[in-house]
N, C-alpha and C. Protein backbone atom coordinates (compact mmCIF):
# COMPACT_ATOMS: atom_id res chain seq x y z
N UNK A 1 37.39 23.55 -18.14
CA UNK A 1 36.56 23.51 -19.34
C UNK A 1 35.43 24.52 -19.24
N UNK A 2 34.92 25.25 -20.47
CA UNK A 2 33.94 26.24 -20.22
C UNK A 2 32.94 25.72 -21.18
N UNK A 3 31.65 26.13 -21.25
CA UNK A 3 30.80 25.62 -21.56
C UNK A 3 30.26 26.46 -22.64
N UNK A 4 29.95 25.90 -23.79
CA UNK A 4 29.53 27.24 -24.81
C UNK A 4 28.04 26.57 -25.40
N UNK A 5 26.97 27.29 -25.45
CA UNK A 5 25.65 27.36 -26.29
C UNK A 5 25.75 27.91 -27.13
N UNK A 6 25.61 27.37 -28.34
CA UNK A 6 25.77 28.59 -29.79
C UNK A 6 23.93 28.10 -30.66
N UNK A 7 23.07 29.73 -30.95
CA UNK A 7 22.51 29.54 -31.18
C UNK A 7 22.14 29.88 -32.86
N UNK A 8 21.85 28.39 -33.78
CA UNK A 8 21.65 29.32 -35.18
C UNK A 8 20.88 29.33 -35.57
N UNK A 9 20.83 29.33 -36.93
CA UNK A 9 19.71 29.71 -38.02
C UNK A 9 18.79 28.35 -37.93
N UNK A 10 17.54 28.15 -38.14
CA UNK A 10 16.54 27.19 -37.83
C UNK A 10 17.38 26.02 -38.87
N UNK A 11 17.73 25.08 -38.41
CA UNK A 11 17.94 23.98 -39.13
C UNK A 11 16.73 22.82 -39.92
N UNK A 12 17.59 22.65 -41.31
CA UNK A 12 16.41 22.41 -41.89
C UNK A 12 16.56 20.38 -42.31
N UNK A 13 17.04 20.47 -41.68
CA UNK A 13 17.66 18.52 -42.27
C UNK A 13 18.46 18.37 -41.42
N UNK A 14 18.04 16.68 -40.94
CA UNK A 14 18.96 15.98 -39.79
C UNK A 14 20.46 15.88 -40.34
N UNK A 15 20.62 15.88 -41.96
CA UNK A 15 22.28 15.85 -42.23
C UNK A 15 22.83 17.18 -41.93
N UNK A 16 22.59 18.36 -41.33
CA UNK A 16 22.58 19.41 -41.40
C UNK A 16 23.81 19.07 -39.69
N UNK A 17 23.01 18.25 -38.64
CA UNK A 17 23.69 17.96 -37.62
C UNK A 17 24.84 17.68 -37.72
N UNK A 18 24.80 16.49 -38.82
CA UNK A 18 26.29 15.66 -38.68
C UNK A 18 27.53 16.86 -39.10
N UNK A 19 27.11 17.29 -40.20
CA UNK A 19 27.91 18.17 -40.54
C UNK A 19 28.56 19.26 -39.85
N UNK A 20 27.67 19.90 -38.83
CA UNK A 20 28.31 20.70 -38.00
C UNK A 20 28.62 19.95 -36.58
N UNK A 21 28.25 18.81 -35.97
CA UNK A 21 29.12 18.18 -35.67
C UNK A 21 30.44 17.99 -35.57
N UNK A 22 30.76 17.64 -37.03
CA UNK A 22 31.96 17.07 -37.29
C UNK A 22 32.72 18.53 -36.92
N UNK A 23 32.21 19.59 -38.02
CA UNK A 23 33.11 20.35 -37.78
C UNK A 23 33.56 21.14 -36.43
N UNK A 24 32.57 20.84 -35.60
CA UNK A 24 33.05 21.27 -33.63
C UNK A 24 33.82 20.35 -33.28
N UNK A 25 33.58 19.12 -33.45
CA UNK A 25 34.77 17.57 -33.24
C UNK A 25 35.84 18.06 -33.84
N UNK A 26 35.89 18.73 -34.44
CA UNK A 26 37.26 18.53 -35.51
C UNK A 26 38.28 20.07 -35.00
N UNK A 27 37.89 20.66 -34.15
CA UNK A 27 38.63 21.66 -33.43
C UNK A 27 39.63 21.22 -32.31
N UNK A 28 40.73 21.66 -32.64
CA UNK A 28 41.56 21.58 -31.35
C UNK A 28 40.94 21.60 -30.04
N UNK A 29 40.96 21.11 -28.56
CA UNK A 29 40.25 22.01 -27.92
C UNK A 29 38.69 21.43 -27.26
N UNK A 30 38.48 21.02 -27.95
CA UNK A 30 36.81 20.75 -28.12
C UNK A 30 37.02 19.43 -27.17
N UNK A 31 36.47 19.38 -26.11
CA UNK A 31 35.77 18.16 -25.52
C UNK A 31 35.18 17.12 -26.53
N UNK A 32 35.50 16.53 -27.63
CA UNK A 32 34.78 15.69 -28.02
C UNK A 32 33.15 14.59 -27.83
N UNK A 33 33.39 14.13 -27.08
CA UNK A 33 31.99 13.77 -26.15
C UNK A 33 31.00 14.66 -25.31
N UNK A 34 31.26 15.87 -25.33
CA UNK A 34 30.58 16.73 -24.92
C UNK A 34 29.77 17.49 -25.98
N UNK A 35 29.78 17.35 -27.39
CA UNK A 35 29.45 17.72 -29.01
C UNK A 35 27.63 17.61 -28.78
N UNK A 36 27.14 18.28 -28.35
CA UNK A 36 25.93 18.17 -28.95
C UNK A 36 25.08 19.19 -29.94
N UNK A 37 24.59 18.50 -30.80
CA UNK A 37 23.88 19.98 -31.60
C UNK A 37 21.90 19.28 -31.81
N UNK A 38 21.71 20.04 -31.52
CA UNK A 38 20.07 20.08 -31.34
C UNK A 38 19.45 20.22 -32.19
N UNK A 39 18.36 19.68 -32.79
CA UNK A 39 18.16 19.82 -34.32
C UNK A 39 16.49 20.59 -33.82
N UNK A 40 16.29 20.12 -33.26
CA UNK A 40 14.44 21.07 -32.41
C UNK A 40 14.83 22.77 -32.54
N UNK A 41 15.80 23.12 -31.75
CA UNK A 41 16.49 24.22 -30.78
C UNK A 41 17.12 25.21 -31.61
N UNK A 42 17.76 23.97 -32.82
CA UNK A 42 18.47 24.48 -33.55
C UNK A 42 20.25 24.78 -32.78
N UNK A 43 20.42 24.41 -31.82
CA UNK A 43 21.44 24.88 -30.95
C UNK A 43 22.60 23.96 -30.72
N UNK A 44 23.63 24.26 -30.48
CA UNK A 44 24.72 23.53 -30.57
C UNK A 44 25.62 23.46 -28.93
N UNK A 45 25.77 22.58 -28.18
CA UNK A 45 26.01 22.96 -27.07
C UNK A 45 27.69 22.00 -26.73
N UNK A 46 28.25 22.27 -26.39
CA UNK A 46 29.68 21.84 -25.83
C UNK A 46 30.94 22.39 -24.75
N UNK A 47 31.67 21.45 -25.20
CA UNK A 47 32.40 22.23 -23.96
C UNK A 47 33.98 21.98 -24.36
N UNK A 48 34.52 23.41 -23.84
CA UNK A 48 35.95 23.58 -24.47
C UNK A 48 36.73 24.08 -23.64
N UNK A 49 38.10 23.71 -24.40
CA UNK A 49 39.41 24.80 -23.51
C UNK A 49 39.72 25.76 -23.80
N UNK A 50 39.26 26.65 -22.97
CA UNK A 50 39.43 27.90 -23.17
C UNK A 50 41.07 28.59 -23.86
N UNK A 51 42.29 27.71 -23.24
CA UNK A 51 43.43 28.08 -23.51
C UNK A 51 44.12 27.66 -24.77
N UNK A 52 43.01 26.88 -25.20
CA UNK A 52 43.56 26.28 -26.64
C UNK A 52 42.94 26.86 -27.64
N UNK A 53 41.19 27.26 -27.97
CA UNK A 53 40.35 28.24 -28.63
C UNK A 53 38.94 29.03 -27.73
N UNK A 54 38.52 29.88 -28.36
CA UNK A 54 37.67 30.56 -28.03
C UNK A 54 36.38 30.11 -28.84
N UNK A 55 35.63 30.78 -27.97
CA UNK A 55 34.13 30.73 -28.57
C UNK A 55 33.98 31.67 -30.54
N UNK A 56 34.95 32.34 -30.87
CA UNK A 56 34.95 32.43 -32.00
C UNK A 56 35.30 31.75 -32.77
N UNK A 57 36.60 30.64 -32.55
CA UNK A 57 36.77 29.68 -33.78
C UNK A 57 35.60 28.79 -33.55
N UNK A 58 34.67 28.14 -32.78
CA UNK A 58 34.09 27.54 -32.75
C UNK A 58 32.15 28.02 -33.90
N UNK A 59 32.33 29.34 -33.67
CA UNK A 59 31.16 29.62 -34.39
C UNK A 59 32.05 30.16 -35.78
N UNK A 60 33.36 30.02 -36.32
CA UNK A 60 33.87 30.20 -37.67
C UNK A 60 33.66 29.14 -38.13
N UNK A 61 33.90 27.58 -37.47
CA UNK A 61 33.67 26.65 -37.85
C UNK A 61 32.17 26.01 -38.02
N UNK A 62 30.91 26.68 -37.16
CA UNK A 62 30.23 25.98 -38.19
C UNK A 62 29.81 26.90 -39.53
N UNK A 63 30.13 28.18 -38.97
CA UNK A 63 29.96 29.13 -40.29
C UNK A 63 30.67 28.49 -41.51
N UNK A 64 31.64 28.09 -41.47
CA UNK A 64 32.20 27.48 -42.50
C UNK A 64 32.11 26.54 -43.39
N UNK A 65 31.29 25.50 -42.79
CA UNK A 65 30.44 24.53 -43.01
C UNK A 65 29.02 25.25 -43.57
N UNK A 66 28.59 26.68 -43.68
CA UNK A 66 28.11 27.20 -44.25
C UNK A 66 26.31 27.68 -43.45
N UNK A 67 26.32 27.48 -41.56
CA UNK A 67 24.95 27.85 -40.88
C UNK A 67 25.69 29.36 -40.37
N UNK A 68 24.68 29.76 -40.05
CA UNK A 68 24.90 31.13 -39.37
C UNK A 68 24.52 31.14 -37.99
N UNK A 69 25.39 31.50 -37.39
CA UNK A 69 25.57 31.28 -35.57
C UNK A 69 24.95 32.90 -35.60
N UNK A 70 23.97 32.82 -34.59
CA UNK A 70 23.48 33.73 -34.19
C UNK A 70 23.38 34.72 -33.00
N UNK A 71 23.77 33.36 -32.07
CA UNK A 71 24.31 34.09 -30.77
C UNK A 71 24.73 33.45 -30.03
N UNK A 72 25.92 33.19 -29.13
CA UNK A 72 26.85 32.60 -28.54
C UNK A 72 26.76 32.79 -27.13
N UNK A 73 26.98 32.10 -25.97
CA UNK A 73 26.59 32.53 -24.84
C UNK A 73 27.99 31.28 -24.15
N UNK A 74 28.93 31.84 -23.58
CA UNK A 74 29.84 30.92 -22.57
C UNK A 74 29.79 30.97 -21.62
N UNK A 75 29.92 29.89 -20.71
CA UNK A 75 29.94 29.72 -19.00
C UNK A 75 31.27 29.27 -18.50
N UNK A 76 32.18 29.92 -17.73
CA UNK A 76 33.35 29.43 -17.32
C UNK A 76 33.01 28.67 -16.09
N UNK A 77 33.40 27.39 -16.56
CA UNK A 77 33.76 26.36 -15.05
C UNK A 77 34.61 27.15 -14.00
């Protein structure tokens, strides 16, 4: 499992979490219980399989949900 920090745009509402939440939960791949997104930090932190997605579907998805990922940083276990 590798570890990804994705950092975005200043979040402005606690429903702002759930939403991109869901949509990192909702990736193939995704450690589920490992889902955290930071509402202070603004930052989204988890952990994934590398062989199933990358650190780009993960910042398409919350882009999609409509925040802007700003900068992405992975750590391979």
């Amino acid at each position: 499992m590798n570890k990804a920090i994705l950092q975005l745009e200043t979040l402005s509402c606690p429903s702002c979490m759930q939403k991109i939440e869901s949509a990192v939960k909702g990736l193939n791949g995704i450690d589920k219980d490992s889902v955290k997104v930071m509402f202070n930090s603004s930052k989204v932190r988890t952990d994934f399989d590398a062989e199933v997605l990358d650190i780009e579907d993960i910042k398409e998805a919350i882009e999609d949900v409509g925040y802007s990922v700003l900068k992405t940083k992975v750590k391979t276990a």
